[in-house]
C-alpha atoms as a PDB file:
ATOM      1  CA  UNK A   1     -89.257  90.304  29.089  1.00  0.00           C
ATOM      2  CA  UNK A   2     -92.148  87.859  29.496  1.00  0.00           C
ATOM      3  CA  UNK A   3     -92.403  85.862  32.679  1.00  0.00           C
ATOM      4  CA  UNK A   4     -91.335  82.817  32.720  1.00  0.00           C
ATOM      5  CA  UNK A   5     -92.497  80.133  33.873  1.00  0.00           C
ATOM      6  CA  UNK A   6     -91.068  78.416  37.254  1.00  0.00           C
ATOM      7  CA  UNK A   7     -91.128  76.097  39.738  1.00  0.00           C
ATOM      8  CA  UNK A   8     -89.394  77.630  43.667  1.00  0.00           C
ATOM      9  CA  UNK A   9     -87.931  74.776  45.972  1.00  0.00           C
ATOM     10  CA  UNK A  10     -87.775  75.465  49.134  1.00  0.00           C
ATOM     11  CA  UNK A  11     -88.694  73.767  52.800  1.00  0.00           C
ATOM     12  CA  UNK A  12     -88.981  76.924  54.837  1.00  0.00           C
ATOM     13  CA  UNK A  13     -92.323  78.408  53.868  1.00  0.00           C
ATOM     14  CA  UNK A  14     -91.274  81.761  55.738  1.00  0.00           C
ATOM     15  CA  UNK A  15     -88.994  82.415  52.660  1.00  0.00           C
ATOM     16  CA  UNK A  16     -91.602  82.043  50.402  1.00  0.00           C
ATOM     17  CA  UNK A  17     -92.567  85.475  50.519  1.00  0.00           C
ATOM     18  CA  UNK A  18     -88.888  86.964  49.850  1.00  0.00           C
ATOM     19  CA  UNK A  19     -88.612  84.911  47.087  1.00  0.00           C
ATOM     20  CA  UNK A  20     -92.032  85.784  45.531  1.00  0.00           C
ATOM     21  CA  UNK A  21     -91.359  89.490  46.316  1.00  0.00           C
ATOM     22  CA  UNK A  22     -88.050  89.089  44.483  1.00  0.00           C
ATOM     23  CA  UNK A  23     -88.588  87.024  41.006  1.00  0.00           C
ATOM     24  CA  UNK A  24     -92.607  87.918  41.112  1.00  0.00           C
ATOM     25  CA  UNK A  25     -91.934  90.975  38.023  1.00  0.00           C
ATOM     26  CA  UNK A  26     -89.934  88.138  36.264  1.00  0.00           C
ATOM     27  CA  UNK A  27     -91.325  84.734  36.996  1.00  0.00           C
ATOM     28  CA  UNK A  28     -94.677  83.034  37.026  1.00  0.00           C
ATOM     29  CA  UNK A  29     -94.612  80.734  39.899  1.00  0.00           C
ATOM     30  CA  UNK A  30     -96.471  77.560  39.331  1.00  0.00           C
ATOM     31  CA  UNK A  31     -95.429  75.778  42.166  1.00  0.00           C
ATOM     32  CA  UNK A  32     -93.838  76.035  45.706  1.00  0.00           C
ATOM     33  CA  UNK A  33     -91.990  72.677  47.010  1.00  0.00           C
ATOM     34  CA  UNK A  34     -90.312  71.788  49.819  1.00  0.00           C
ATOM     35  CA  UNK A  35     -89.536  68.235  49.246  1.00  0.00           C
ATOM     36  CA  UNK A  36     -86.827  66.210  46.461  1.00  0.00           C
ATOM     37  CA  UNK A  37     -90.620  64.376  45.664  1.00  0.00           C
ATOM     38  CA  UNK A  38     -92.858  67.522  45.030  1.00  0.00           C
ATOM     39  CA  UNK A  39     -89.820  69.233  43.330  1.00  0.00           C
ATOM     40  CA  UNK A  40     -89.963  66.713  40.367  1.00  0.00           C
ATOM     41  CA  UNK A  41     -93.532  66.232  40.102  1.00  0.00           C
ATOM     42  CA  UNK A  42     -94.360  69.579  39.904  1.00  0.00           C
ATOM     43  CA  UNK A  43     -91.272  70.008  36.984  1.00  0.00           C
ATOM     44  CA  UNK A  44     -92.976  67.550  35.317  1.00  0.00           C
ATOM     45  CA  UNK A  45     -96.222  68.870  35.654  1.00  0.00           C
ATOM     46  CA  UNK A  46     -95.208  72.276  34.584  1.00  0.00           C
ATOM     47  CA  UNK A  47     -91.842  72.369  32.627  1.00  0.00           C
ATOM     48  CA  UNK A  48     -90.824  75.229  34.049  1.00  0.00           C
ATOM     49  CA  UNK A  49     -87.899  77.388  32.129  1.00  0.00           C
ATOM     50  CA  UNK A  50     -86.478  78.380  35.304  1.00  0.00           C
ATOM     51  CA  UNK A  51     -86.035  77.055  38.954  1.00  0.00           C
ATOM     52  CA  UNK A  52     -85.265  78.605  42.273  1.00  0.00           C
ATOM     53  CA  UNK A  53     -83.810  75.811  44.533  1.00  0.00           C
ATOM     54  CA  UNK A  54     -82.782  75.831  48.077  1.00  0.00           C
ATOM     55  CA  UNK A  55     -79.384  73.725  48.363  1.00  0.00           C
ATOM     56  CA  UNK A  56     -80.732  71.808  51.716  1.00  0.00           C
ATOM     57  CA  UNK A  57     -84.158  70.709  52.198  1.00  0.00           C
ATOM     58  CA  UNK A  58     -83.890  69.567  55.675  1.00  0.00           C
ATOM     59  CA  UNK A  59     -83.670  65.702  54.218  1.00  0.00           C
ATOM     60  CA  UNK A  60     -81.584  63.512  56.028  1.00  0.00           C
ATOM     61  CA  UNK A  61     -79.079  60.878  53.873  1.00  0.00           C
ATOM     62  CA  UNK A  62     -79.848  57.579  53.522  1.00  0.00           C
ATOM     63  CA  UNK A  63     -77.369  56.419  56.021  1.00  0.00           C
ATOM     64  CA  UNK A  64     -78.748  58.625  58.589  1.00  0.00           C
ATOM     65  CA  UNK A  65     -75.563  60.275  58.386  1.00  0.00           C
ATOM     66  CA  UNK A  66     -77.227  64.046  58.906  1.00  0.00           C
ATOM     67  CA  UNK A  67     -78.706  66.092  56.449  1.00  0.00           C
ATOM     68  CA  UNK A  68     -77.902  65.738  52.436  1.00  0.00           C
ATOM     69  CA  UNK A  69     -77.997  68.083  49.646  1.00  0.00           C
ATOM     70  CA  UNK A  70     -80.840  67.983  48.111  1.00  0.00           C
ATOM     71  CA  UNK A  71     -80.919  70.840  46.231  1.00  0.00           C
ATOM     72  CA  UNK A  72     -78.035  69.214  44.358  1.00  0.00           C
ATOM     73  CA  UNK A  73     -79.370  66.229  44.189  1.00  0.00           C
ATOM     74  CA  UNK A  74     -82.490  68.089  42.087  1.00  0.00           C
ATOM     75  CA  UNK A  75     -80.319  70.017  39.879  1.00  0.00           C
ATOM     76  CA  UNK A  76     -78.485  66.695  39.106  1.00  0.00           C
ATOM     77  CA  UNK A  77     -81.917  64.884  38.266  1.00  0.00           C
ATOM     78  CA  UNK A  78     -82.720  68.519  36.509  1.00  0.00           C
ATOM     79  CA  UNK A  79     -79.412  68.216  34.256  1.00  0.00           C
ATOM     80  CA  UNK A  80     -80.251  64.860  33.253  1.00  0.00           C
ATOM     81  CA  UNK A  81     -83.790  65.067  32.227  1.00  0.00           C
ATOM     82  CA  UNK A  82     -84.374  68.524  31.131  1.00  0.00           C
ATOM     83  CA  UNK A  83     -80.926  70.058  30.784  1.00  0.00           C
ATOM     84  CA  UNK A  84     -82.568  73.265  29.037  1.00  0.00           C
ATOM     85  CA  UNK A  85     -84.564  74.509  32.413  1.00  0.00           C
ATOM     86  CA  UNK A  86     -82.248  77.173  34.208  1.00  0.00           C
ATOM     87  CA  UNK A  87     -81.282  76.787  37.839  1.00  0.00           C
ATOM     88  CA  UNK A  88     -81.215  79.262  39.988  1.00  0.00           C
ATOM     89  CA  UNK A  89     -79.327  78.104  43.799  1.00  0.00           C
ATOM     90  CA  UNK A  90     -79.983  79.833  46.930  1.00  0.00           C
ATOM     91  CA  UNK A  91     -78.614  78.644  50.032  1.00  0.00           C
ATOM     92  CA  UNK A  92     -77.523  80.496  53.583  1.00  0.00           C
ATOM     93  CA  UNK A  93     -74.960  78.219  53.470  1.00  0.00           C
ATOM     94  CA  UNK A  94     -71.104  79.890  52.613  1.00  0.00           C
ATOM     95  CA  UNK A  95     -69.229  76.769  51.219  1.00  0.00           C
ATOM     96  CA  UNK A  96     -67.645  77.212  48.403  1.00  0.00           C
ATOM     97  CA  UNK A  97     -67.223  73.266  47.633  1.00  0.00           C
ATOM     98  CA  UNK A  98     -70.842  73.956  46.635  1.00  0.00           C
ATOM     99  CA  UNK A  99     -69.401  76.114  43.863  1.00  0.00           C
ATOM    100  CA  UNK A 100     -67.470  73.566  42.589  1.00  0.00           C
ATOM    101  CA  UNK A 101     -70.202  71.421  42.748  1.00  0.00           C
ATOM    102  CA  UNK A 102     -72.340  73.334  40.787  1.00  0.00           C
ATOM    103  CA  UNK A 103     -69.957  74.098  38.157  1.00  0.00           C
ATOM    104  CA  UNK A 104     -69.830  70.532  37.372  1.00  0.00           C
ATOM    105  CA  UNK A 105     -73.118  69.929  37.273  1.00  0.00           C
ATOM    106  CA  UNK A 106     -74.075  73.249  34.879  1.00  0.00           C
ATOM    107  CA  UNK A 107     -76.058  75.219  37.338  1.00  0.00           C
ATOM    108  CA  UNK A 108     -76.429  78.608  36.068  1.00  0.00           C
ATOM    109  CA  UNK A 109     -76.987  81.031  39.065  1.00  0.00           C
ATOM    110  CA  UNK A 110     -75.447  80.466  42.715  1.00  0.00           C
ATOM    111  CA  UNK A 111     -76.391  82.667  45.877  1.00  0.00           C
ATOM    112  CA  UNK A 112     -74.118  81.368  48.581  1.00  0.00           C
ATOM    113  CA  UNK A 113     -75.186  83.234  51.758  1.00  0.00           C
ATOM    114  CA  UNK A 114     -78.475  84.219  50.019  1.00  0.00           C
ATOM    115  CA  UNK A 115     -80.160  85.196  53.709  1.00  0.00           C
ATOM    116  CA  UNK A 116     -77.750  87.552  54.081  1.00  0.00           C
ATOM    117  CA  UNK A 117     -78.703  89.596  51.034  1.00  0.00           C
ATOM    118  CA  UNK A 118     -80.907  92.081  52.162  1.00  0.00           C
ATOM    119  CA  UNK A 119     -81.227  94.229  48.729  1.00  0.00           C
ATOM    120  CA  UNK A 120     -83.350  92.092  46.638  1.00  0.00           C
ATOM    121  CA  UNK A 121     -82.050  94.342  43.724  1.00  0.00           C
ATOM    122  CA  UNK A 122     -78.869  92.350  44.055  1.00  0.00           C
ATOM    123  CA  UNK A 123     -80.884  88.822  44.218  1.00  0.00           C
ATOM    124  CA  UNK A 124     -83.178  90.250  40.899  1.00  0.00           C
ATOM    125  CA  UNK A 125     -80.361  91.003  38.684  1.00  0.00           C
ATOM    126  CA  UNK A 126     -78.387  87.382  39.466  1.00  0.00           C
ATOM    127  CA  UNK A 127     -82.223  85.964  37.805  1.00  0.00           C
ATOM    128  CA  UNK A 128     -82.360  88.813  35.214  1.00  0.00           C
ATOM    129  CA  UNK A 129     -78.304  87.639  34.216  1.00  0.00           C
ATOM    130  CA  UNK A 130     -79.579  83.852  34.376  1.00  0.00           C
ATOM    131  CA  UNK A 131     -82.386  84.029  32.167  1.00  0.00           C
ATOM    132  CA  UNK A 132     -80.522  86.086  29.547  1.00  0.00           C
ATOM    133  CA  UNK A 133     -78.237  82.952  29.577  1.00  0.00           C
ATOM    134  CA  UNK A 134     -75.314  83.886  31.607  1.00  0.00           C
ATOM    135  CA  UNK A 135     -73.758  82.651  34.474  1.00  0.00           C
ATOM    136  CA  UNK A 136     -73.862  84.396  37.957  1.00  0.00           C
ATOM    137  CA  UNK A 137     -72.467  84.431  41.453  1.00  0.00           C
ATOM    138  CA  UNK A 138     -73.261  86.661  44.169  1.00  0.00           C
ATOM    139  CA  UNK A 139     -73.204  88.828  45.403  1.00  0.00           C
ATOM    140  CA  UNK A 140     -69.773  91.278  45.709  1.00  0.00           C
ATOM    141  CA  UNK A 141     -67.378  91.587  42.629  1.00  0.00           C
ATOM    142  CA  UNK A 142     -63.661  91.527  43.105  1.00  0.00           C
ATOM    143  CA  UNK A 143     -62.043  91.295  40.181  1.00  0.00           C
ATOM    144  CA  UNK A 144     -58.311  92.984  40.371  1.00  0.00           C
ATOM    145  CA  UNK A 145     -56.254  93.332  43.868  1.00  0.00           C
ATOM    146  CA  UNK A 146     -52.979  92.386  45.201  1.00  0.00           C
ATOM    147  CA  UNK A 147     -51.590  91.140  48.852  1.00  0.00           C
ATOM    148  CA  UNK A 148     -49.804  94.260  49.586  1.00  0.00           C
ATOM    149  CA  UNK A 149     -51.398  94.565  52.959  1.00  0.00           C
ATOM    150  CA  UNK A 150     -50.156  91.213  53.907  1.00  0.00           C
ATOM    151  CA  UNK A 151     -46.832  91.097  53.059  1.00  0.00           C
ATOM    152  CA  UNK A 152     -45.215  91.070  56.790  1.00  0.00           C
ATOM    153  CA  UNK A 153     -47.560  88.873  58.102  1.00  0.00           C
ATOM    154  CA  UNK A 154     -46.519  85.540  58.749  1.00  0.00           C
ATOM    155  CA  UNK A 155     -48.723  82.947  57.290  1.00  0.00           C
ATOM    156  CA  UNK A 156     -49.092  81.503  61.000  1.00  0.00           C
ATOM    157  CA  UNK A 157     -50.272  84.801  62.149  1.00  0.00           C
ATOM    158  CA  UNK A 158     -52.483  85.031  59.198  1.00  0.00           C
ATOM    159  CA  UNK A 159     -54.246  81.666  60.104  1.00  0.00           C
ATOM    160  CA  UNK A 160     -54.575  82.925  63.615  1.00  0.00           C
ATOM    161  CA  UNK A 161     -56.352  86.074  62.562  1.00  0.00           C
ATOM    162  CA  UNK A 162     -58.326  83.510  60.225  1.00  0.00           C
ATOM    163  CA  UNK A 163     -59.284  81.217  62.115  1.00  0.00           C
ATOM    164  CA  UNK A 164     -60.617  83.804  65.210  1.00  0.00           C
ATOM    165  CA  UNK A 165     -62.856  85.739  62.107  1.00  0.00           C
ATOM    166  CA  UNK A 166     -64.544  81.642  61.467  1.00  0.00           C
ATOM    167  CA  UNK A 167     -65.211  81.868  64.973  1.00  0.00           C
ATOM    168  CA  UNK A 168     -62.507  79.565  66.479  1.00  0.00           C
ATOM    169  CA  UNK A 169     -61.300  80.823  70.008  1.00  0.00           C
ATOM    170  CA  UNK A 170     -57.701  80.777  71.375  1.00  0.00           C
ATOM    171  CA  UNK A 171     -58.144  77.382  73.159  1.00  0.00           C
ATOM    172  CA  UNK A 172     -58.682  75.734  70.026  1.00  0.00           C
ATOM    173  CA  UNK A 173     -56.497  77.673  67.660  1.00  0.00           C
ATOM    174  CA  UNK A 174     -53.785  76.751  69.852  1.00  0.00           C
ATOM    175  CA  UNK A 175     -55.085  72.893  69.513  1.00  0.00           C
ATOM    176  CA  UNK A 176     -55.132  72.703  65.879  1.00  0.00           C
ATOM    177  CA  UNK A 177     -52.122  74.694  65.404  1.00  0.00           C
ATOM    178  CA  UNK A 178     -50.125  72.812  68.055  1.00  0.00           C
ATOM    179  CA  UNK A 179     -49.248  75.456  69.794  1.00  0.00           C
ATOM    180  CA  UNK A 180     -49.854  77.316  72.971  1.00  0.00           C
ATOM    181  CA  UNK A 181     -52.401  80.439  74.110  1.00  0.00           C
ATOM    182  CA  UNK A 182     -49.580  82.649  74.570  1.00  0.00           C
ATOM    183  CA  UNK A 183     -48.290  81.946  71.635  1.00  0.00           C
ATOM    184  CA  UNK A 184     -51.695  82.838  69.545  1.00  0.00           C
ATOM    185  CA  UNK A 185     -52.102  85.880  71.476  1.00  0.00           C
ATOM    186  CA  UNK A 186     -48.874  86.831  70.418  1.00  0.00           C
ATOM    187  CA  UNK A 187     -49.664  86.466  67.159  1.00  0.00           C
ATOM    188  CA  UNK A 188     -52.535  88.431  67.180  1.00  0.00           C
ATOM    189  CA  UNK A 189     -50.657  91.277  68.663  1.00  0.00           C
ATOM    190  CA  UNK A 190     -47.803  90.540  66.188  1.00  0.00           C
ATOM    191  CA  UNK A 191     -50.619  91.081  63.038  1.00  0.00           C
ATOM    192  CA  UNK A 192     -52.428  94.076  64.499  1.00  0.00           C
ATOM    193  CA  UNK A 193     -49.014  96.124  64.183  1.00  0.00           C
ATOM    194  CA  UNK A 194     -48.025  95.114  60.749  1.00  0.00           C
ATOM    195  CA  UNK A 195     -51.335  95.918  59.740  1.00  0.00           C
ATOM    196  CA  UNK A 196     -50.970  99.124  61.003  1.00  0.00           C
ATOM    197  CA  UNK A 197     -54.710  98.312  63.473  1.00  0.00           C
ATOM    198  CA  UNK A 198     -55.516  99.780  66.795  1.00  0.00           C
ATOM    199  CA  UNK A 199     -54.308  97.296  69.443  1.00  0.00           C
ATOM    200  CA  UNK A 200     -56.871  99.466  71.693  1.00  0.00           C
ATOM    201  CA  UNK A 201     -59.788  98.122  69.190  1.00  0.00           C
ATOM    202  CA  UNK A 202     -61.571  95.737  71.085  1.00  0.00           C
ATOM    203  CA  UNK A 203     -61.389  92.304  69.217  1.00  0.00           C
ATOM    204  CA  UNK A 204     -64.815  92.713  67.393  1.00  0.00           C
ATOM    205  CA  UNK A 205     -63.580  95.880  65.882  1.00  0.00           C
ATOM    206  CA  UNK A 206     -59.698  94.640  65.151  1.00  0.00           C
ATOM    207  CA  UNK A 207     -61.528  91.087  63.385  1.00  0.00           C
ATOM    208  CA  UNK A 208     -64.155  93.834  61.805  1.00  0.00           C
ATOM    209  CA  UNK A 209     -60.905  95.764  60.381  1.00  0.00           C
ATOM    210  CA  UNK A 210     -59.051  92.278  59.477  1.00  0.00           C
ATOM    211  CA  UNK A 211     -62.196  90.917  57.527  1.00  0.00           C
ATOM    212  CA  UNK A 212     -61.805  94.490  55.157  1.00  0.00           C
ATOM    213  CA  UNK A 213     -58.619  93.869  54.353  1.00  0.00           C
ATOM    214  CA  UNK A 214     -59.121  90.654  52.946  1.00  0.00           C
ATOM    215  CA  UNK A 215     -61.953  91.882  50.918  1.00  0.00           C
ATOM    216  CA  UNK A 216     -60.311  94.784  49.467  1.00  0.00           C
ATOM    217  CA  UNK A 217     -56.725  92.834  48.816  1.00  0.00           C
ATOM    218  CA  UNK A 218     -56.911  89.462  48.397  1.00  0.00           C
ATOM    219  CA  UNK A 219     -57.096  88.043  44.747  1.00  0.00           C
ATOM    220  CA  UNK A 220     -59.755  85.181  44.965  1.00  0.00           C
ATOM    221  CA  UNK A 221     -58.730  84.146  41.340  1.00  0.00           C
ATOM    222  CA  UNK A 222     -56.086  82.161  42.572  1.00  0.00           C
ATOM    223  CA  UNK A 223     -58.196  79.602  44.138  1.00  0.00           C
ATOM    224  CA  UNK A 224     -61.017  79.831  41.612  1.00  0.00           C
ATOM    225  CA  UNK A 225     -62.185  81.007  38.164  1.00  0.00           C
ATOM    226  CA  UNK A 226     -64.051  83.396  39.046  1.00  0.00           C
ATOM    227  CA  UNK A 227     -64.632  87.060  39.695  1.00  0.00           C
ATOM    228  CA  UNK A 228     -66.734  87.575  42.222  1.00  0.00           C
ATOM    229  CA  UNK A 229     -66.466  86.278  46.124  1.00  0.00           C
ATOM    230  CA  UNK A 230     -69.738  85.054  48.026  1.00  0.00           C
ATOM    231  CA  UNK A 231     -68.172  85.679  51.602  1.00  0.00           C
ATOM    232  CA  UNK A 232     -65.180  86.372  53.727  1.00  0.00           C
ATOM    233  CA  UNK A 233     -65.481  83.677  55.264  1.00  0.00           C
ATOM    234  CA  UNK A 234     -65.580  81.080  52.063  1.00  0.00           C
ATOM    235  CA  UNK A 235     -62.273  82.996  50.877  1.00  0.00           C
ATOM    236  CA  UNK A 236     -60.730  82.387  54.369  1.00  0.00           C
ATOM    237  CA  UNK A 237     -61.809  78.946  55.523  1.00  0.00           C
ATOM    238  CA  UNK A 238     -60.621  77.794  51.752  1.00  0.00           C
ATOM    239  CA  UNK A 239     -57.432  79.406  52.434  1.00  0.00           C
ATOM    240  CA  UNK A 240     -56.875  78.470  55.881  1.00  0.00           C
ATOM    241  CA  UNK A 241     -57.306  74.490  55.624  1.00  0.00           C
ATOM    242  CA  UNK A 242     -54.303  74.328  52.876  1.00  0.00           C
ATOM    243  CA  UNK A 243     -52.575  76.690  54.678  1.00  0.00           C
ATOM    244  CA  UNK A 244     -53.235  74.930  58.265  1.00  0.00           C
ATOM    245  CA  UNK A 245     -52.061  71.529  56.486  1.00  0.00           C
ATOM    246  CA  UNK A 246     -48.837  72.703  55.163  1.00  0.00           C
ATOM    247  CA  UNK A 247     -48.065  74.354  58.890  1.00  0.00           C
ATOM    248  CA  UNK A 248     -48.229  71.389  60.802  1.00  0.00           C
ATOM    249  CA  UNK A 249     -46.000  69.418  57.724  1.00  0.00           C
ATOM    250  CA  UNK A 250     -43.727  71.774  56.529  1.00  0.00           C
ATOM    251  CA  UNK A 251     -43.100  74.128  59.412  1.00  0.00           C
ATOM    252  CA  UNK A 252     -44.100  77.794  57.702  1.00  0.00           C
ATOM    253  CA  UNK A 253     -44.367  79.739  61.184  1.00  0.00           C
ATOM    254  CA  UNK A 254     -41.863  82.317  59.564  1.00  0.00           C
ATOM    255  CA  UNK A 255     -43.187  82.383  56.342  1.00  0.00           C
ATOM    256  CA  UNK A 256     -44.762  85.793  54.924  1.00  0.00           C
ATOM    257  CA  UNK A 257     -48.740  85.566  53.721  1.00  0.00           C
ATOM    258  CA  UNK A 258     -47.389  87.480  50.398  1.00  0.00           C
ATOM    259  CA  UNK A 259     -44.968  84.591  49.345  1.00  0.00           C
ATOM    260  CA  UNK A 260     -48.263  82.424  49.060  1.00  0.00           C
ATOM    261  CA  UNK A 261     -48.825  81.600  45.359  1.00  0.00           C
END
């Protein structure tokens, strides 16, 4: 395959290296930007078939309302004027809204948590899949597996374990669940024996052991159309705010995890 030729967003010019020594054998790089601005300039300059774009570029909204995506933003303008170049999004960001987002808009390759992937082999073949005109998501494949693990627990001890692996702590579990301390700790207890875990793992090692789990049996399809999972933690926090929502309404505190459909 010939290189191709591309333009690389991105604001952080420490990542410039990764990225070079990951698409370099693919891609001839005609441009690095770190602004919306230089980003379509330099597309128009150099009609790139292919662009590498980092989801947030540090640009703050309009209403000075924090900081906006422009990376989506770009592959919007992208879309509309040259709808033939293929995008390729990396982002350390986990949120799978972003997914959605990009679905819509016809990006063709999406690396949610890209600074955790390590093996640039991984990052190389999402390009390699994206230039032979296919669509790719990184960067672990699930694609068949059933809730068998979770069948006794409760889906208000599942949202406990949940919500401790996004980093909440008890005090604010209890908060958002209306509930008290005891009551989460309880839970946690409660889980750790149904899923058959040390309860003399220290809580590192029991979240550790509660994080495979999920990997290895929960089916992602039923919240999207795809086959492969970005992250534990996009699987869980896009399970856990429906969930969360229907405990404080409909009063599920009883209610097994593997009725969930």
């Amino acid at each position: 395959m010939s290189k191709v030729i591309t333009v690389v967003v991105e604001d952080q010019p420490i990542v410039w290296d990764y990225i070079r020594s990951s698409i370099d054998e693919l891609c001839d790089i005609k441009a690095f930007c770190t602004t919306t601005k230089e980003a379509e300039l330099a597309i128009k300059e150099y009609k790139p078939e292919f662009v590498w774009l980092d989801c947030y570029l540090g640009e703050f909204a309009d209403n000075g309302q924090g900081v906006k995506n422009s990376g989506l933003q770009i592959a919007y303008w992208i879309k509309n004027h040259f709808p033939e170049i293929k995008i390729f999004l990396f982002t350390a960001s986990n949120e799978t809204l972003i997914l959605k987002q990009c679905e819509n808009l016809g990006v063709e390759g999406i690396a949610l948590s890209g600074k955790y992937i390590s093996d640039k082999e991984i990052v190389k073949e999402g390009v390699r899949t994206v230039l032979n005109g296919e669509k790719w998501v990184s960067p672990q494949v699930i694609e068949s597996f059933e809730l068998e693990d979770f069948n006794k627990v409760t889906i208000f001890e599942f949202s406990v374990l949940s919500s401790l692996v996004c980093g909440k702590n008890t005090n604010q579990i209890a908060e958002e669940m209306s509930t008290t301390r005891k009551m989460v700790n309880n839970s946690i207890y409660r889980a750790q024996q149904k899923l058959f875990i040390d309860p003399e793992l220290s809580r590192e090692e029991f979240l550790d052991m509660f994080k495979d789990k999920i990997m290895k049996s929960f089916d992602v399809s039923r919240f999207y159309n795809l086959t492969e999972i970005v992250s534990v933690n996009s699987l869980i926090q896009n399970c856990l705010e429906p969930i969360m929502a229907k405990l404080k309404d409909e009063k599920l505190e009883k209610k097994r995890i593997g009725s969930i459909r």
